[in-house]
PDB file of N, CA and C in Angstrom:
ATOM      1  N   UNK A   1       0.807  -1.187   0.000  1.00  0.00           N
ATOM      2  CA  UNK A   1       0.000   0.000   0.000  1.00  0.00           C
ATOM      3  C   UNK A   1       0.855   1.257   0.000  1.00  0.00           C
ATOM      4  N   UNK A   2       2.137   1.211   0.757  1.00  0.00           N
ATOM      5  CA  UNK A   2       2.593   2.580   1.281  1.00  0.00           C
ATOM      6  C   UNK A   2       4.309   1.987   1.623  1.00  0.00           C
ATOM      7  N   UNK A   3       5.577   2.770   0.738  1.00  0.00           N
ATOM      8  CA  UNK A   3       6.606   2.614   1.217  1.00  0.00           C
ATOM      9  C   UNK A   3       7.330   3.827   0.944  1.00  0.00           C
ATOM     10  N   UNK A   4       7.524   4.576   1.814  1.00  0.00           N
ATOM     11  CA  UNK A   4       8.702   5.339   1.782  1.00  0.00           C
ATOM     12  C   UNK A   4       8.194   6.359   3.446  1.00  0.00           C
ATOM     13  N   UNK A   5       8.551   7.470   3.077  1.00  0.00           N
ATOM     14  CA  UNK A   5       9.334   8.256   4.747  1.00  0.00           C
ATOM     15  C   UNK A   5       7.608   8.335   5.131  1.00  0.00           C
ATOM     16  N   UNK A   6       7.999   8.282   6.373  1.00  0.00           N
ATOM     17  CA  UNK A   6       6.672   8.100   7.051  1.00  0.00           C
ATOM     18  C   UNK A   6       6.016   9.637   7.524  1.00  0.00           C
ATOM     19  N   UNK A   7       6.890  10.536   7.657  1.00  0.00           N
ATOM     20  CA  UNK A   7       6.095  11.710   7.308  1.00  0.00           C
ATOM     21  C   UNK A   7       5.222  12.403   6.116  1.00  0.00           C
ATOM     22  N   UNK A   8       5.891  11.423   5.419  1.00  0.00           N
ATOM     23  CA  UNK A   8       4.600  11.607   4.029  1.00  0.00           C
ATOM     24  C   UNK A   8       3.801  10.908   4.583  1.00  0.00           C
ATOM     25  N   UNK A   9       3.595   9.731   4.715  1.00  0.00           N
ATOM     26  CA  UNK A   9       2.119   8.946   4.737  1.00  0.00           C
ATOM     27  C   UNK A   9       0.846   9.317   5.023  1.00  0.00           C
ATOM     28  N   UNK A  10       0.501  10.653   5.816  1.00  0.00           N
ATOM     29  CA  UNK A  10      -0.525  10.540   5.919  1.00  0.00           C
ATOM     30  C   UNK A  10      -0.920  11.295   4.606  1.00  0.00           C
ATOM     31  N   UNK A  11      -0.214  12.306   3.967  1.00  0.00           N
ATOM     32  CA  UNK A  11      -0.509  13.382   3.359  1.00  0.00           C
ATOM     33  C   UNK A  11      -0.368  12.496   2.320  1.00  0.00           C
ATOM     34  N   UNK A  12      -0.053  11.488   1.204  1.00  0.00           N
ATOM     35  CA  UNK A  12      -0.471  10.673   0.886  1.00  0.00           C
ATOM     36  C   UNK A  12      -1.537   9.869   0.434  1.00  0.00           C
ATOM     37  N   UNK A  13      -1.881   9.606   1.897  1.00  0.00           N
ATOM     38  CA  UNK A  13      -3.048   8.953   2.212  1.00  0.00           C
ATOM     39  C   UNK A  13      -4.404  10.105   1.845  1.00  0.00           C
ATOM     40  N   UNK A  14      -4.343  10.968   2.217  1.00  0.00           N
ATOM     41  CA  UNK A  14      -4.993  12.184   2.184  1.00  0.00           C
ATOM     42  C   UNK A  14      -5.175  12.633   0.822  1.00  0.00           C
ATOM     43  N   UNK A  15      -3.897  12.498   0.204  1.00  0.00           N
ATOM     44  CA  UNK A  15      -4.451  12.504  -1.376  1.00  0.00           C
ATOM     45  C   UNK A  15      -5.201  11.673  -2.438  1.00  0.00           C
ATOM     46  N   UNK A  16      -5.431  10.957  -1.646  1.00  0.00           N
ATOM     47  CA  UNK A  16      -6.014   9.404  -2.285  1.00  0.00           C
ATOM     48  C   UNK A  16      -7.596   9.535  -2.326  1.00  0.00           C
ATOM     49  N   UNK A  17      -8.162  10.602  -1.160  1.00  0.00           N
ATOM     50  CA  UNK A  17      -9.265  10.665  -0.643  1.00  0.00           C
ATOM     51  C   UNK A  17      -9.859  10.096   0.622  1.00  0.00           C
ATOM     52  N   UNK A  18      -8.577  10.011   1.344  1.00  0.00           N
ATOM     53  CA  UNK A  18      -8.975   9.895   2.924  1.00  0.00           C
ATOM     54  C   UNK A  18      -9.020  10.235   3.799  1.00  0.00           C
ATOM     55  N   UNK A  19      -9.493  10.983   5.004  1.00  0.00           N
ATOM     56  CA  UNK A  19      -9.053  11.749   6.196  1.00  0.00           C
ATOM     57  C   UNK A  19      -8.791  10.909   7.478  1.00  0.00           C
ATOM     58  N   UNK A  20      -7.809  11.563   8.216  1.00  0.00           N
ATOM     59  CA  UNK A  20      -7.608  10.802   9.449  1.00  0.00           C
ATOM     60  C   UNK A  20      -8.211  11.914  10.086  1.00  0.00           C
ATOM     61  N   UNK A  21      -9.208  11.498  11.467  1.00  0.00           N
ATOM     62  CA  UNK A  21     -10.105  12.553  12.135  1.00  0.00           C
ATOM     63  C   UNK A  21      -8.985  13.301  13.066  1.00  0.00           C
ATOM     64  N   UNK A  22      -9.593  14.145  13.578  1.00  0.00           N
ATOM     65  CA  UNK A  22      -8.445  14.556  14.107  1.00  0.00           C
ATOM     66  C   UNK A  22      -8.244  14.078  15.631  1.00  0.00           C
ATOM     67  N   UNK A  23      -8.722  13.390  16.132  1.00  0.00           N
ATOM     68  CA  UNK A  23      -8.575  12.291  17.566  1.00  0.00           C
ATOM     69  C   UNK A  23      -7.947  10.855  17.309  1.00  0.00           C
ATOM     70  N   UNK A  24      -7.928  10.504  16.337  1.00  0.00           N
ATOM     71  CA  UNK A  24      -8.086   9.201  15.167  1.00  0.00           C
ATOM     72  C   UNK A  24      -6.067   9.376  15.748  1.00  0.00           C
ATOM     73  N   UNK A  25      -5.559   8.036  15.669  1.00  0.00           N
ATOM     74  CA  UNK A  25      -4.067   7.868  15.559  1.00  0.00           C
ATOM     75  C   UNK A  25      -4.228   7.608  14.968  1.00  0.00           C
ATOM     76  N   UNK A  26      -2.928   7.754  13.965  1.00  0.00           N
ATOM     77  CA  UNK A  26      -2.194   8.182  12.531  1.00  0.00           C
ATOM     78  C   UNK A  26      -2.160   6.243  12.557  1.00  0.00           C
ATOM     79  N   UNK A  27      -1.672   5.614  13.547  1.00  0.00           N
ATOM     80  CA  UNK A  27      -0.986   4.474  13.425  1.00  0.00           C
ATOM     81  C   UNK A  27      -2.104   3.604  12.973  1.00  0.00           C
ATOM     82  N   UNK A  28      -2.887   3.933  13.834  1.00  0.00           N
ATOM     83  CA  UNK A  28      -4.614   2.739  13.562  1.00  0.00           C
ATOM     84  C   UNK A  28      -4.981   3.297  12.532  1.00  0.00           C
ATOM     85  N   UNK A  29      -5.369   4.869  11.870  1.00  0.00           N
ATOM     86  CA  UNK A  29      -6.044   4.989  10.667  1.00  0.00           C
ATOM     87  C   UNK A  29      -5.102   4.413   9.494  1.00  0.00           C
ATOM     88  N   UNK A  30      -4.265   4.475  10.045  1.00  0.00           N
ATOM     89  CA  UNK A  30      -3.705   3.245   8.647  1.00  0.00           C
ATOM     90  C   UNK A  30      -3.721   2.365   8.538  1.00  0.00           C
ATOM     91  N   UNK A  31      -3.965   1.301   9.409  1.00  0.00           N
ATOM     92  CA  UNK A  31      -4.021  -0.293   9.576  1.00  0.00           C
ATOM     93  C   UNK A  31      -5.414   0.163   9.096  1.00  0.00           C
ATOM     94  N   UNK A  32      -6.346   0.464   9.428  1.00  0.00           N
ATOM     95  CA  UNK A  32      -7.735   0.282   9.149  1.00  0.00           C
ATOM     96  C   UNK A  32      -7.945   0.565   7.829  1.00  0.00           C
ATOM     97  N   UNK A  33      -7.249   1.562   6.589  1.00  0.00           N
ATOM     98  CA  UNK A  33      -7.446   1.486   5.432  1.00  0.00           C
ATOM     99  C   UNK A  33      -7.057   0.002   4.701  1.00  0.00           C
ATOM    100  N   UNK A  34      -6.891  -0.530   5.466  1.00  0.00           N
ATOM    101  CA  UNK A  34      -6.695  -2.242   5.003  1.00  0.00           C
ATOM    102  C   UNK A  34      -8.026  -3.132   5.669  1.00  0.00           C
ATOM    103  N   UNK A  35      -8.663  -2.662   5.794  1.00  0.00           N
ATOM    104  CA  UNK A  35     -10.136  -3.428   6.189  1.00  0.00           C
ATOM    105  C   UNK A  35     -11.080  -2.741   6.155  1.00  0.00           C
ATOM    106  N   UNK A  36     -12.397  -3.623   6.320  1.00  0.00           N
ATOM    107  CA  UNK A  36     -13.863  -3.072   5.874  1.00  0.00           C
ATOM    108  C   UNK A  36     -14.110  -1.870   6.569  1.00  0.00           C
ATOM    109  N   UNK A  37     -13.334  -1.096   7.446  1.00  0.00           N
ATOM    110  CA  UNK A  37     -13.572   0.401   8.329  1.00  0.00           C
ATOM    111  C   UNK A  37     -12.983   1.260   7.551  1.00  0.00           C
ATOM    112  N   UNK A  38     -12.449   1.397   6.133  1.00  0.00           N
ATOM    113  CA  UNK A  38     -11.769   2.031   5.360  1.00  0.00           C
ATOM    114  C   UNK A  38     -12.735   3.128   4.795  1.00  0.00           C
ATOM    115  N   UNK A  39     -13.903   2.674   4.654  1.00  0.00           N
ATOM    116  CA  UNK A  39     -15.195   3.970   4.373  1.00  0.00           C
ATOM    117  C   UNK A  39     -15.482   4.561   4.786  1.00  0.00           C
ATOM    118  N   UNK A  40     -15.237   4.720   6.433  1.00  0.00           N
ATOM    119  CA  UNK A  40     -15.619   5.830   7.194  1.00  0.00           C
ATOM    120  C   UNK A  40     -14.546   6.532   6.903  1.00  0.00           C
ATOM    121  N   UNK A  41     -13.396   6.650   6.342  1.00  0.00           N
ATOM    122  CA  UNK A  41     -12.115   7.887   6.463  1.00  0.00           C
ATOM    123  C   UNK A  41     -12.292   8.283   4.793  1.00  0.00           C
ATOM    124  N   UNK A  42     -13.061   7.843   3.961  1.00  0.00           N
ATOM    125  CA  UNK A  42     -13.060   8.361   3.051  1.00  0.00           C
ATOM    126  C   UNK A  42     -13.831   9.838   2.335  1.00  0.00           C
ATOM    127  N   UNK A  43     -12.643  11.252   2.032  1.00  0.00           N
ATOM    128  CA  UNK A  43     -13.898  12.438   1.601  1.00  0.00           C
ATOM    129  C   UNK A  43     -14.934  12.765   0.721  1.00  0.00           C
ATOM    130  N   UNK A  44     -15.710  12.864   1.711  1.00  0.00           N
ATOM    131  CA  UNK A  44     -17.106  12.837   0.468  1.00  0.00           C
ATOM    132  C   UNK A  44     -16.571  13.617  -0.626  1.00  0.00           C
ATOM    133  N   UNK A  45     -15.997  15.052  -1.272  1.00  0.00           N
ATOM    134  CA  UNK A  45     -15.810  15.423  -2.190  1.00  0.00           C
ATOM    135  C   UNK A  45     -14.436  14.870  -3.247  1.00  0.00           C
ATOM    136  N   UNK A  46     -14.811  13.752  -3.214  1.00  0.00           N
ATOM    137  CA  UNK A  46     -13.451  12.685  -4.174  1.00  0.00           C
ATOM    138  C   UNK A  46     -14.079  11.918  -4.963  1.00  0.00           C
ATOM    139  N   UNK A  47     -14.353  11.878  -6.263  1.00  0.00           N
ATOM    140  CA  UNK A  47     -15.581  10.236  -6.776  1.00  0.00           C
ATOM    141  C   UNK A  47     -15.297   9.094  -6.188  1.00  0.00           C
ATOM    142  N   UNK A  48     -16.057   8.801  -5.593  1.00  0.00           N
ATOM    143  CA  UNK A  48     -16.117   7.571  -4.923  1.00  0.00           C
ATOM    144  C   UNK A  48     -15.226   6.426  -5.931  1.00  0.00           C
ATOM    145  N   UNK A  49     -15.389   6.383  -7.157  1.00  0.00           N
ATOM    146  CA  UNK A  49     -14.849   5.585  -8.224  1.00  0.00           C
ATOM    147  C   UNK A  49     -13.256   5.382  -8.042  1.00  0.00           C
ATOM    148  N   UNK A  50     -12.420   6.770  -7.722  1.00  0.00           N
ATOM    149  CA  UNK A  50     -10.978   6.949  -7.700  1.00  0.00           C
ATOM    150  C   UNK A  50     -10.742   6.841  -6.619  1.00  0.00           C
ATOM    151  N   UNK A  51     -11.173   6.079  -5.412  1.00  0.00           N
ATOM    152  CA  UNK A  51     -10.208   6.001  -4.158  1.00  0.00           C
ATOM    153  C   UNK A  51     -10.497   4.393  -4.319  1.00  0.00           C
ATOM    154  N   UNK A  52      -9.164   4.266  -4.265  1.00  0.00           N
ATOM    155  CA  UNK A  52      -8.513   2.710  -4.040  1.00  0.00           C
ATOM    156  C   UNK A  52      -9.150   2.214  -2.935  1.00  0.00           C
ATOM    157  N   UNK A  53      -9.700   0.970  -3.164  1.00  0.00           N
ATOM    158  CA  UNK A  53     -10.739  -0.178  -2.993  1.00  0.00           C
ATOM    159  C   UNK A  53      -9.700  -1.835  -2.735  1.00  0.00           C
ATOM    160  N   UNK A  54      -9.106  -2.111  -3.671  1.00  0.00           N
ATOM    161  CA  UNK A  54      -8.471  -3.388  -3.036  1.00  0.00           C
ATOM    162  C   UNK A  54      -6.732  -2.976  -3.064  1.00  0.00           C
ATOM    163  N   UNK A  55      -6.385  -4.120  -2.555  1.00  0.00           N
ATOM    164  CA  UNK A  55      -4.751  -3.946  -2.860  1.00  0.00           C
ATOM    165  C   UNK A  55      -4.044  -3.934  -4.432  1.00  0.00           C
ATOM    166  N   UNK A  56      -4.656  -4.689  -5.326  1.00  0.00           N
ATOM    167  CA  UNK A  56      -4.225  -4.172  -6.468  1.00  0.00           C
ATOM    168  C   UNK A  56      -4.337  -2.748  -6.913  1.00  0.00           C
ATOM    169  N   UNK A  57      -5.711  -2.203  -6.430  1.00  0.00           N
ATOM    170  CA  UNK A  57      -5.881  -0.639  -7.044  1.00  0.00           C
ATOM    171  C   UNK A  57      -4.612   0.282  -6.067  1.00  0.00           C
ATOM    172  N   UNK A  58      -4.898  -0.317  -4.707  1.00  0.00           N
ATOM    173  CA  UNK A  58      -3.359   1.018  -3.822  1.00  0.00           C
ATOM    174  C   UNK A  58      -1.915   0.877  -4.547  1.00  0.00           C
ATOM    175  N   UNK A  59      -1.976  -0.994  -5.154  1.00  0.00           N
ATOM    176  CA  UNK A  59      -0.673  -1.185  -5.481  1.00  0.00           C
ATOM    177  C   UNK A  59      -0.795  -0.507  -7.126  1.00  0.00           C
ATOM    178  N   UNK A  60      -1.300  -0.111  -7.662  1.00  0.00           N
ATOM    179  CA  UNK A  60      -1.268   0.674  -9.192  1.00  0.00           C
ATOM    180  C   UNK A  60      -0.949   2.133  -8.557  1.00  0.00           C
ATOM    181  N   UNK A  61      -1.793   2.542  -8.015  1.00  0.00           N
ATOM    182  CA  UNK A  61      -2.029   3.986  -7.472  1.00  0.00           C
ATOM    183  C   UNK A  61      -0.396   4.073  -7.161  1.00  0.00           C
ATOM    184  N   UNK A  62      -0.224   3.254  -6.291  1.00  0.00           N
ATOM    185  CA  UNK A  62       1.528   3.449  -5.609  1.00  0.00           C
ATOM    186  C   UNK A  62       2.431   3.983  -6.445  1.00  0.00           C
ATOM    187  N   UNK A  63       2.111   3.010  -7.812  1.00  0.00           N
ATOM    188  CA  UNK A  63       3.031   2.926  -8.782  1.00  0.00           C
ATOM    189  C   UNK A  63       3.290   4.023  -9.564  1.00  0.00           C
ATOM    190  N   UNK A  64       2.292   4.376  -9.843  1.00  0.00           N
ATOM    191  CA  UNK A  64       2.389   6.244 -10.319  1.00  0.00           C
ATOM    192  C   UNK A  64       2.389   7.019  -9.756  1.00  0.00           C
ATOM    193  N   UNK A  65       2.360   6.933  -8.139  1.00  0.00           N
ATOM    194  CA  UNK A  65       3.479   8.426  -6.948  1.00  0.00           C
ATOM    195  C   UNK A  65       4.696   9.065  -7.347  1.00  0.00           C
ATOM    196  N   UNK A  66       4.591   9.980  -7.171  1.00  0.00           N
ATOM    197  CA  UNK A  66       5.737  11.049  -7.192  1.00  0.00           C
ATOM    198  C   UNK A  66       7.102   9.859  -5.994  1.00  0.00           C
ATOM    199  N   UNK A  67       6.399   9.388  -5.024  1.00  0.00           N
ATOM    200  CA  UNK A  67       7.122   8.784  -3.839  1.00  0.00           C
ATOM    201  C   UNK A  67       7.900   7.646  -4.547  1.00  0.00           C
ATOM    202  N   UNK A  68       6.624   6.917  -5.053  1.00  0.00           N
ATOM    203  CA  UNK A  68       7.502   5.567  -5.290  1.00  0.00           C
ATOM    204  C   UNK A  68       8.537   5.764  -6.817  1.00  0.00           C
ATOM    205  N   UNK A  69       8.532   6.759  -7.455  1.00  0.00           N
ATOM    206  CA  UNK A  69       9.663   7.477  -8.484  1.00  0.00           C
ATOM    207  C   UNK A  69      10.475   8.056  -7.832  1.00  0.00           C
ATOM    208  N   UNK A  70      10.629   8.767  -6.902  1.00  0.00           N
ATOM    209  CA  UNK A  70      11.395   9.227  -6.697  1.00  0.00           C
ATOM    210  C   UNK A  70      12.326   7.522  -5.546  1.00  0.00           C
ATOM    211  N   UNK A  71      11.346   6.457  -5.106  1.00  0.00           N
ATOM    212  CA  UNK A  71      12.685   5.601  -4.469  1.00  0.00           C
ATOM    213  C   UNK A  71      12.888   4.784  -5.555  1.00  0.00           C
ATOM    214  N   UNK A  72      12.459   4.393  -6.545  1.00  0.00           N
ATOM    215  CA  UNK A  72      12.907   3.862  -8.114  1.00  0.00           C
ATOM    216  C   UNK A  72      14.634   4.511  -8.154  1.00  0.00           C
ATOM    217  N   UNK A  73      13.926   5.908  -8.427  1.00  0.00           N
ATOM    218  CA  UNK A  73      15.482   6.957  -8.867  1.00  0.00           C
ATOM    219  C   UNK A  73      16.393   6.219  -7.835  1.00  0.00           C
ATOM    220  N   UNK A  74      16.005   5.999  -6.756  1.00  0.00           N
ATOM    221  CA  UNK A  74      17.172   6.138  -5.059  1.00  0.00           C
ATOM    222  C   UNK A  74      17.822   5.007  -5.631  1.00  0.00           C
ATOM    223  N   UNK A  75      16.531   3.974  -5.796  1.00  0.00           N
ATOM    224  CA  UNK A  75      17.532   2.455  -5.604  1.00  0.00           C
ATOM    225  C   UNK A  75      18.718   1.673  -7.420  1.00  0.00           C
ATOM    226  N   UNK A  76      17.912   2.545  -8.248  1.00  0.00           N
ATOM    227  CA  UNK A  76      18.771   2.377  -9.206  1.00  0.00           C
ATOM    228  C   UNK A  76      19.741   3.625  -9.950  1.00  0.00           C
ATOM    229  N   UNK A  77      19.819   4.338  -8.892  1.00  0.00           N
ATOM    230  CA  UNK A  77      20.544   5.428  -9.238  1.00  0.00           C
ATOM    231  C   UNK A  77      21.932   4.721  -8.489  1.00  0.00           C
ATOM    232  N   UNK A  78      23.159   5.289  -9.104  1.00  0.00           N
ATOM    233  CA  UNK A  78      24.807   5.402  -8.060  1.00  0.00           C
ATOM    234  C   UNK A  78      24.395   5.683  -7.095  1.00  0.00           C
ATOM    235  N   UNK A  79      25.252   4.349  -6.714  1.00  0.00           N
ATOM    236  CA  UNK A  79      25.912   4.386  -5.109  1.00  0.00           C
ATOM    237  C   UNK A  79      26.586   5.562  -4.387  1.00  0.00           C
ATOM    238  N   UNK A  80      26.339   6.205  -3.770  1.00  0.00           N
ATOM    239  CA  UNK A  80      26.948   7.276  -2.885  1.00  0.00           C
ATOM    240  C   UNK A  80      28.698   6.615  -3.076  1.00  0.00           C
ATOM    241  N   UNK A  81      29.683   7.491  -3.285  1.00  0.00           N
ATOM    242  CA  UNK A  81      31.163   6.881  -2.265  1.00  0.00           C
ATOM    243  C   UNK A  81      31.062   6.374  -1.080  1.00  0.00           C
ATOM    244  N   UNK A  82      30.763   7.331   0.009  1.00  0.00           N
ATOM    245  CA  UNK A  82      30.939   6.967   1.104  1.00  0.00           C
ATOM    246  C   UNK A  82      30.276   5.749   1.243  1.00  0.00           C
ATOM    247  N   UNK A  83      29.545   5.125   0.718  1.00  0.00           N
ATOM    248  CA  UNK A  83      28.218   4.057   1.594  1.00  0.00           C
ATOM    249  C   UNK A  83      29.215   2.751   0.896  1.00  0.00           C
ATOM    250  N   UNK A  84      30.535   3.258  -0.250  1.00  0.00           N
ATOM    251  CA  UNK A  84      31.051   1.624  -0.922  1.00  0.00           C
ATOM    252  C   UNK A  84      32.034   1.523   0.303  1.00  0.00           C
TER     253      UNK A  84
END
């Protein structure tokens, strides 16, 4: 569903068409977008059609992030010096 810096994630998540309430932990509203409680965090002004529904649709969605291109670039880009 979700890999890279965890200060993105919610904002992310948020772009997808979901809100975390604001009492809601960050940690549980994310486990819960992986089960049937995933509709209550979703914003009414998003088409219902474009917010990712199973794991294939988060795992497509993923795939065309700015996030997951930019760790593409990380992991097949040169090795730093220092890190050989």
């Amino acid at each position: 569903m979700y890999h890279g810096p965890r200060a993105e994630a919610l904002g992310y998540f948020e772009s997808l068409g979901f809100n975390c309430p604001p009492r809601r932990d960050v940690a549980d509203f994310l486990l819960d977008l992986g089960t049937d409680k995933q509709s209550q965090y979703e914003v009414n002004s998003i088409p219902s059609s474009s917010i990712p529904r199973s794991a294939s649709h988060f795992a497509d969605v993923f795939t065309r992030s700015g996030i997951y291109q930019h760790m593409m670039n990380d992991l097949h880009g040169p090795i730093p010096t220092n890190l050989l």
